[in-house]
N, C-alpha and C. Protein backbone atom coordinates (compact mmCIF):
# COMPACT_ATOMS: atom_id res chain seq x y z
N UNK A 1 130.31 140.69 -34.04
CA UNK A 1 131.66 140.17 -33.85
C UNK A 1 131.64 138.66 -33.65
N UNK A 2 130.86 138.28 -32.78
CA UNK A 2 130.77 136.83 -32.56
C UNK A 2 130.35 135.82 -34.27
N UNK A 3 129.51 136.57 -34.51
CA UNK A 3 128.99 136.19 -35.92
C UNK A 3 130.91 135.78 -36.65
N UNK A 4 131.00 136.70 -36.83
CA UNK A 4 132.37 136.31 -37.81
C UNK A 4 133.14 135.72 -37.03
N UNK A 5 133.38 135.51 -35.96
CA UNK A 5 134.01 134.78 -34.80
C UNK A 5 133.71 132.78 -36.13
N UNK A 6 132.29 133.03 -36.10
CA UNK A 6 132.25 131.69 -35.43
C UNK A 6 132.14 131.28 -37.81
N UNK A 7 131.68 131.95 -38.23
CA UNK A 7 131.64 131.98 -39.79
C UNK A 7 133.48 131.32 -39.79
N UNK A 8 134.50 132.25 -39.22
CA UNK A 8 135.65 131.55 -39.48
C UNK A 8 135.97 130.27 -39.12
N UNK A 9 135.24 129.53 -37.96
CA UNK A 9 135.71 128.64 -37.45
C UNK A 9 135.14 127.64 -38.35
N UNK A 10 133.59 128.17 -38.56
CA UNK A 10 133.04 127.12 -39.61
C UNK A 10 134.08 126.59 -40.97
N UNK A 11 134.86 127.53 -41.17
CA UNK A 11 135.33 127.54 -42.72
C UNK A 11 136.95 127.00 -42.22
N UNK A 12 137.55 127.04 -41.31
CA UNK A 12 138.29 126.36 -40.79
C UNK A 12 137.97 124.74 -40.63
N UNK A 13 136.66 124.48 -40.04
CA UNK A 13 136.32 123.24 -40.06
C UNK A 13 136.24 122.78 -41.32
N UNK A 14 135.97 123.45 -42.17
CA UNK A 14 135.45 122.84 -43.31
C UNK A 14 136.98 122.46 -44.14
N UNK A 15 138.07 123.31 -44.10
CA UNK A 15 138.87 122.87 -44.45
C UNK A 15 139.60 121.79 -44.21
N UNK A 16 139.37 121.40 -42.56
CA UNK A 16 140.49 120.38 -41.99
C UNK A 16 139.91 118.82 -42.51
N UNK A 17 138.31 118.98 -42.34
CA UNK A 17 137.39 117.87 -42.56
C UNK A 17 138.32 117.88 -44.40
N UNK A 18 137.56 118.79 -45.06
CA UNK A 18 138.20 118.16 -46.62
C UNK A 18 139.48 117.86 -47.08
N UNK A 19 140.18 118.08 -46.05
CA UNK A 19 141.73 117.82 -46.34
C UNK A 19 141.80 116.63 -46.47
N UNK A 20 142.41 115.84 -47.52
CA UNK A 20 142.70 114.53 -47.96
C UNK A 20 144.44 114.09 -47.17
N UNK A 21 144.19 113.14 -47.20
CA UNK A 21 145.54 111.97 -46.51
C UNK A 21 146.38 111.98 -47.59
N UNK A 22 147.74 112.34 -46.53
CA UNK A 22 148.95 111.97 -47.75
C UNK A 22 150.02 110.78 -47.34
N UNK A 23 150.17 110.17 -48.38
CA UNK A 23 151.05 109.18 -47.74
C UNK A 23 152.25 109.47 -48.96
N UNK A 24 153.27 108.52 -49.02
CA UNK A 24 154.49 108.24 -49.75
C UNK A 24 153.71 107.15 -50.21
N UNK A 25 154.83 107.25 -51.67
CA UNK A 25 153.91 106.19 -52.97
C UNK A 25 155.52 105.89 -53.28
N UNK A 26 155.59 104.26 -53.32
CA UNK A 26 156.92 103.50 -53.97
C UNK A 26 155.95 102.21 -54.93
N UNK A 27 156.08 102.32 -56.39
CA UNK A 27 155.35 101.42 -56.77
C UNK A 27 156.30 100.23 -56.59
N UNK A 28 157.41 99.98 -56.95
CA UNK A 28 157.67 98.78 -56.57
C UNK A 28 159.78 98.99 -55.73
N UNK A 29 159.75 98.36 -54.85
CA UNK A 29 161.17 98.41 -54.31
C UNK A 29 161.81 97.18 -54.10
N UNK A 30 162.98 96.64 -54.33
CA UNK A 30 163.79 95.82 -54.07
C UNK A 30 164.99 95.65 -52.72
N UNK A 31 164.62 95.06 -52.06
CA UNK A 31 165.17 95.16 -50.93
C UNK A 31 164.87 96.36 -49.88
N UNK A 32 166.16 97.01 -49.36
CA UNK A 32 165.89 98.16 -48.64
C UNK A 32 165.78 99.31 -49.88
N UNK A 33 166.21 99.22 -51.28
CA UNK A 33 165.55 100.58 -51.80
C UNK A 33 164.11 100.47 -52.21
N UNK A 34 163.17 101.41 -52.18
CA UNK A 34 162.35 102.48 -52.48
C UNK A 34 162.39 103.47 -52.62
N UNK A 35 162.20 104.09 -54.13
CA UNK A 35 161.90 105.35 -53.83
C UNK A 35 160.60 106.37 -54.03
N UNK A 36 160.54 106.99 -53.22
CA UNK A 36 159.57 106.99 -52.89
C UNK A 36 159.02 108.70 -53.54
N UNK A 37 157.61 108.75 -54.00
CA UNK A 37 157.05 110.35 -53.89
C UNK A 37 155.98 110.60 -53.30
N UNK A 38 155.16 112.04 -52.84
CA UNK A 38 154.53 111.70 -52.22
C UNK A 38 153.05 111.76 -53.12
N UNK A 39 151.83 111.29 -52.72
CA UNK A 39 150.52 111.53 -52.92
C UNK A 39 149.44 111.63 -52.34
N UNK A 40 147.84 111.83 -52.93
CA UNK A 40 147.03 112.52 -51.59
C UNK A 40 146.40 110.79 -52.22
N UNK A 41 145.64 110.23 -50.82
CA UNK A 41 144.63 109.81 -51.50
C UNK A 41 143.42 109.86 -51.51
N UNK A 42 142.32 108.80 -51.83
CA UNK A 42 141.11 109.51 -52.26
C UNK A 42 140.32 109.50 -51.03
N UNK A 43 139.26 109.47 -51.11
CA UNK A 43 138.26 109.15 -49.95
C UNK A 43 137.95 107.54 -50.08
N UNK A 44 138.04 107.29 -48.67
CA UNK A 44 138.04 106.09 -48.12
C UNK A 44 138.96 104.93 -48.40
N UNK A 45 140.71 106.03 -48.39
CA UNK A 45 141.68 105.33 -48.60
C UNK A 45 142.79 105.53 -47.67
N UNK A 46 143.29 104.41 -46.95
CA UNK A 46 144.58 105.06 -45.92
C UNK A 46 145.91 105.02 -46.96
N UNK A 47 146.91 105.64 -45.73
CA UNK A 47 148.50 105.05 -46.11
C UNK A 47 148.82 103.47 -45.85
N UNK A 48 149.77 102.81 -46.89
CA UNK A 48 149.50 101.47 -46.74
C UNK A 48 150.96 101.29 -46.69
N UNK A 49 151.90 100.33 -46.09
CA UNK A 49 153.55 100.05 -46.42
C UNK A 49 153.20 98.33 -46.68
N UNK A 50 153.96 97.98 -47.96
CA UNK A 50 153.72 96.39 -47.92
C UNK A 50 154.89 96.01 -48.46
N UNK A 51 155.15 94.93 -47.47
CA UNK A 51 156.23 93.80 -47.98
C UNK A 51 156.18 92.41 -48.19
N UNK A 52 156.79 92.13 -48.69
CA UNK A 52 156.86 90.78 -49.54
C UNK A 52 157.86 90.11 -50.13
N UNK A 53 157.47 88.77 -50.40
CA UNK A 53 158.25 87.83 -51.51
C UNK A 53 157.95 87.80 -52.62
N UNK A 54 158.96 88.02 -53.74
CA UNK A 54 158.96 87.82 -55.13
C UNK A 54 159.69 86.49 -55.84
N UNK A 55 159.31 85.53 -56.15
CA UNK A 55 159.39 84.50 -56.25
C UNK A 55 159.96 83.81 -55.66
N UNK A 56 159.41 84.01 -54.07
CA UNK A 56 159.75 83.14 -52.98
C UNK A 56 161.15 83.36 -51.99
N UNK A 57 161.98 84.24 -52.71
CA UNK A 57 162.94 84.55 -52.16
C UNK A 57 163.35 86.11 -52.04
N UNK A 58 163.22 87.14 -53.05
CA UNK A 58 163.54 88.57 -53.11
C UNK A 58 162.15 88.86 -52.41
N UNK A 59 163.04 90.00 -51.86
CA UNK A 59 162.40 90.84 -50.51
C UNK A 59 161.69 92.18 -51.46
N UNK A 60 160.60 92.38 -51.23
CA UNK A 60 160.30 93.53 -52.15
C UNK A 60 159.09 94.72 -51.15
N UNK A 61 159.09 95.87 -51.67
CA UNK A 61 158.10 96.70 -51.01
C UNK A 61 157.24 97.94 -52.17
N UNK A 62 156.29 97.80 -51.25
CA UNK A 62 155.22 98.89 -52.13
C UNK A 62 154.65 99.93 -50.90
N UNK A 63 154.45 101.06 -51.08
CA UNK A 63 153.96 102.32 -50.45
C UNK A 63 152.95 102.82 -51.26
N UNK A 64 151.83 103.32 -50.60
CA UNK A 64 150.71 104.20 -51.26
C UNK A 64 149.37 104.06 -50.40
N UNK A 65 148.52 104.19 -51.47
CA UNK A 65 147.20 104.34 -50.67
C UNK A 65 146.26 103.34 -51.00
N UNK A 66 145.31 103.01 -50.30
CA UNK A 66 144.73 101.65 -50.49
C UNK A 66 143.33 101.77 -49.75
N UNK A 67 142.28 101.26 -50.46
CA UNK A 67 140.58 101.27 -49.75
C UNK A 67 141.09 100.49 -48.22
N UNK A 68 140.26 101.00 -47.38
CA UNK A 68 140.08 100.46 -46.25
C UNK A 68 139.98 99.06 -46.29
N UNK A 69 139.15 98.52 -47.10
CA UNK A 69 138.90 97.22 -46.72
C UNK A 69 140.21 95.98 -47.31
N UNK A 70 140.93 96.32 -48.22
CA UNK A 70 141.75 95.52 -48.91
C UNK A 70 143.09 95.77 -47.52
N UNK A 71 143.13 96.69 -46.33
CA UNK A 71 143.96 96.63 -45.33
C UNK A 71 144.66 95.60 -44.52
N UNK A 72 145.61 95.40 -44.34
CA UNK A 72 145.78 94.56 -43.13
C UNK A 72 145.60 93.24 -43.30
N UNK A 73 146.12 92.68 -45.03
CA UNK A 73 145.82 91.50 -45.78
C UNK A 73 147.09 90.88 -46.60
N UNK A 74 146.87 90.05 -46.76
CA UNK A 74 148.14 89.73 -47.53
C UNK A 74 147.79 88.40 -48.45
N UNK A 75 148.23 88.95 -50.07
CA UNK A 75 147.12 88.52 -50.98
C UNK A 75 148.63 87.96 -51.99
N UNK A 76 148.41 86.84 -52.77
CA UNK A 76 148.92 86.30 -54.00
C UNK A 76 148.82 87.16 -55.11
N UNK A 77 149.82 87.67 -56.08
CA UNK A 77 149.54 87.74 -56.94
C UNK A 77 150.03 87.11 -58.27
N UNK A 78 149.42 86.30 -59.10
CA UNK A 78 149.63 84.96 -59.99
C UNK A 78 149.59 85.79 -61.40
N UNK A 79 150.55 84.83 -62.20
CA UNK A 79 150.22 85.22 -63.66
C UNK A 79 150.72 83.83 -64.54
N UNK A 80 149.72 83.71 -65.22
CA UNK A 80 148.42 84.33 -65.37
C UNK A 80 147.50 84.40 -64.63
N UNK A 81 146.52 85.33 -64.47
CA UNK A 81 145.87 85.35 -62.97
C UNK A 81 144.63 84.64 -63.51
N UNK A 82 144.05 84.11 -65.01
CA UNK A 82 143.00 83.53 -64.93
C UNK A 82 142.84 82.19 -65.53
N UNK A 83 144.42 81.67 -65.35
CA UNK A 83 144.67 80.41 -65.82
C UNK A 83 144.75 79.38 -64.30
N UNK A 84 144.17 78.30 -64.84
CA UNK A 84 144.48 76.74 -63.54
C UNK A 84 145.91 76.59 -63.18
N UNK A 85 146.89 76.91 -63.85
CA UNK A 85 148.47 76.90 -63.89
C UNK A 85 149.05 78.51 -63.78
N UNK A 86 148.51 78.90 -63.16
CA UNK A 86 149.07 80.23 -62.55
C UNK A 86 150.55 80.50 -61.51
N UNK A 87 151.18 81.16 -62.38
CA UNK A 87 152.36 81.42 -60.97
C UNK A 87 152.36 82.11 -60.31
N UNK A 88 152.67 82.13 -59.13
CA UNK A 88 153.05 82.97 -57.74
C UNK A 88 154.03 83.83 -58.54
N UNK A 89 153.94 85.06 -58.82
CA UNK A 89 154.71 86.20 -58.92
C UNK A 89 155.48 87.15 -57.64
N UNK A 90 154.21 87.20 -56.79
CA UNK A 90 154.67 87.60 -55.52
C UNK A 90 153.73 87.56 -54.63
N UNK A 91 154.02 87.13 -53.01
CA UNK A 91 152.85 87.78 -52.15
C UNK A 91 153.76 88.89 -51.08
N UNK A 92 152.34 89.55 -50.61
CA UNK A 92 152.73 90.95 -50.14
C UNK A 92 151.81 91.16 -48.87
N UNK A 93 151.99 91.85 -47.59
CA UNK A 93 151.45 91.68 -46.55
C UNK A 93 151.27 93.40 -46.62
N UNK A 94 150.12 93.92 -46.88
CA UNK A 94 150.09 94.98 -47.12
C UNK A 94 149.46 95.84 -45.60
N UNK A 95 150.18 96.54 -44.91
CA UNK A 95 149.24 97.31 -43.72
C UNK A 95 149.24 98.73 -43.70
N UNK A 96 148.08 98.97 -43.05
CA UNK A 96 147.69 100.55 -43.06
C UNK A 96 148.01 101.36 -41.79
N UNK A 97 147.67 102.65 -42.41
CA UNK A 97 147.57 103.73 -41.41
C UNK A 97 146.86 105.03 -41.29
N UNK A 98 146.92 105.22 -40.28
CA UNK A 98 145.59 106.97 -41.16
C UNK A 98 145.73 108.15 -41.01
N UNK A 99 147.62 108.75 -40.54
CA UNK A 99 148.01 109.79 -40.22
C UNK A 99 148.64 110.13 -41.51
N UNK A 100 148.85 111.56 -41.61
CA UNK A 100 149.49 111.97 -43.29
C UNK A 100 150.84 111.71 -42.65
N UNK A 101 151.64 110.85 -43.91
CA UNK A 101 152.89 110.59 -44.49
C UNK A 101 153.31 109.34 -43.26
N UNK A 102 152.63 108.27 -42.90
CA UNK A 102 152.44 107.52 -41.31
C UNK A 102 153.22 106.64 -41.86
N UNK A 103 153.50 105.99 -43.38
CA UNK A 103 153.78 104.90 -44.41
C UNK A 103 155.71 105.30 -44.52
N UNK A 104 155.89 106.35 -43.78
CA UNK A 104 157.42 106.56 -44.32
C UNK A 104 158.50 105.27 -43.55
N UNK A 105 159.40 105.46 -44.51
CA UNK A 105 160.54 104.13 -43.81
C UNK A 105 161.34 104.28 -42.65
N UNK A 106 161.41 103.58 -41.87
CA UNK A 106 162.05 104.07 -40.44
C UNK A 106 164.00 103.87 -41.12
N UNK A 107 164.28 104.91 -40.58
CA UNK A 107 165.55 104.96 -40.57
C UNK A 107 166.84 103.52 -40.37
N UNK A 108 167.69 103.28 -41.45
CA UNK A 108 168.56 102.30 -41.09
C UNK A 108 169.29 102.36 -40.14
N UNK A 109 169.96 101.16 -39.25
CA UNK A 109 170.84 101.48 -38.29
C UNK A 109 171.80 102.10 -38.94
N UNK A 110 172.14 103.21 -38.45
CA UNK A 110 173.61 104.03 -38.46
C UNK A 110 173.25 105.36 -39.21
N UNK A 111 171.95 105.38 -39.60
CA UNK A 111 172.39 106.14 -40.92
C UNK A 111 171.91 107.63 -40.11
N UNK A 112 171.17 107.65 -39.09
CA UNK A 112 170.96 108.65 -38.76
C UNK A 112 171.90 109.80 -38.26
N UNK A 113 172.75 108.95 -37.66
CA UNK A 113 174.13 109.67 -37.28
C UNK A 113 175.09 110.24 -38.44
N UNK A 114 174.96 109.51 -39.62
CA UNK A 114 175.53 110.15 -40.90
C UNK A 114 174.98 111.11 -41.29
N UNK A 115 173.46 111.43 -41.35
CA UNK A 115 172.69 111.99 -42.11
C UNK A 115 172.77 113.70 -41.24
N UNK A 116 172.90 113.57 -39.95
CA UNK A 116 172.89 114.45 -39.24
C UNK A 116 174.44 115.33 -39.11
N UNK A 117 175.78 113.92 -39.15
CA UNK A 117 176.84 114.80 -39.54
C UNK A 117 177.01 115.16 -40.93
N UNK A 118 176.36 114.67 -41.90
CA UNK A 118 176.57 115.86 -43.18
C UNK A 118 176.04 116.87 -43.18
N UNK A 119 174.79 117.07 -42.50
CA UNK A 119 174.28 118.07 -42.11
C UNK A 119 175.19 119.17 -41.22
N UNK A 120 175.36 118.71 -40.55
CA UNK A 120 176.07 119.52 -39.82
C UNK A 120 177.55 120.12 -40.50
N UNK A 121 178.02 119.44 -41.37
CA UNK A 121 179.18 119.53 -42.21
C UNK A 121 178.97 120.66 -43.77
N UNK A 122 177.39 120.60 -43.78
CA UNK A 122 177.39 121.37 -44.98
C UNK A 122 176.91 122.55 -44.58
N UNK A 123 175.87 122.68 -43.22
CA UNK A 123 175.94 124.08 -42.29
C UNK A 123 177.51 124.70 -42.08
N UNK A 124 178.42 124.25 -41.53
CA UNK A 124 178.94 124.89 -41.69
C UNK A 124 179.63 125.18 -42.83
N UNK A 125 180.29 124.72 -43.94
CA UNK A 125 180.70 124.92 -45.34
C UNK A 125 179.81 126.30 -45.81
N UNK A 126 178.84 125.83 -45.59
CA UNK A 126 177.81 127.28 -45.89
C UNK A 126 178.40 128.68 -45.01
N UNK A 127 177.91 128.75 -43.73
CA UNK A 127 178.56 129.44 -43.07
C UNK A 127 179.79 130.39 -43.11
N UNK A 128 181.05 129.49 -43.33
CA UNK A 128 182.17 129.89 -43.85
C UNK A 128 182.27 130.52 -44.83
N UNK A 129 181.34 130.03 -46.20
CA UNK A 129 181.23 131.08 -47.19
C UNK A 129 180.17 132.18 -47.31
N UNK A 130 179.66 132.22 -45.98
CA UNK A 130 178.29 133.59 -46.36
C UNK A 130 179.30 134.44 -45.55
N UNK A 131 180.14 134.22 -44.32
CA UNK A 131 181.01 134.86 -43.57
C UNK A 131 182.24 135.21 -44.39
C-alpha cells in the first residue's frame, strides 16, 4: 500500500515540475488596448508585460514570454538596425514574472464595477428565462 502511496506522489511530482508557465501574449498594443491570448512558454522563459514609446510619443505594449536574461531591461529598437543612421522605432521597458498568467492587465478605474453589474444583469436575464 505504501508502495503505491508514494509511486503516485512521484508521478504527481513529476507532473507539477513539467508543467510549463503560462502567460498572456499581446504582440503589439496601442495605448490601453491589447489584445491579448494566452501561451505556454518554453523552458527558461518567464511572463514578461512591456511598455513603451513609439516614436517618442505613442504609448505602446507587448505581453508574452521572454529568456530570463533579456528581463527587467529596456532596449532600442532601430531600423535599420544595421545601418550608422538608424531610427528609433521604439523603446520598451520590458519586466518579468514567474507565476502562470502574472503578465495580465490590472483592471481600469471604473470598469470593475461595470463588468460586475453586467454580470449581474445577464444572471439574472438568464434566470428569468430558465424560470
Amino acid at each position: 500500500m505504501n508502495r503505491v502511496i508514494l509511486q503516485l506522489i512521484a508521478v504527481g511530482v513529476c507532473f507539477a515540475v513539467g508543467q510549463a508557465l503560462q502567460c498572456y501574449k499581446c504582440q503589439i498594443g496601442l495605448g490601453e488596448l491589447c489584445i491579448t491570448t494566452k501561451t505556454t512558454c518554453d523552458s527558461g522563459e518567464q511572463c514578461f508585460s512591456g511598455v513603451g514609446k513609439a516614436v517618442r510619443y505613442m504609448d505602446i505594449k507587448m505581453k508574452g514570454c521572454l529568456k530570463v536574461a533579456e528581463c527587467n531591461q529596456t532596449k532600442d529598437v532601430t531600423f535599420p538596425s544595421s545601418s550608422s543612421n538608424s531610427t528609433t522605432l521604439y523603446s520598451m521597458t520590458k519586466t518579468c514574472c514567474d507565476t502562470n498568467l502574472c503578465n495580465a492587465v490590472p483592471g481600469l478605474p471604473g470598469t470593475s464595477g461595470v463588468s460586475l453589474a453586467l454580470a449581474t444583469i445577464t444572471a439574472l436575464f438568464v434566470a428569468n428565462i430558465l424560470v
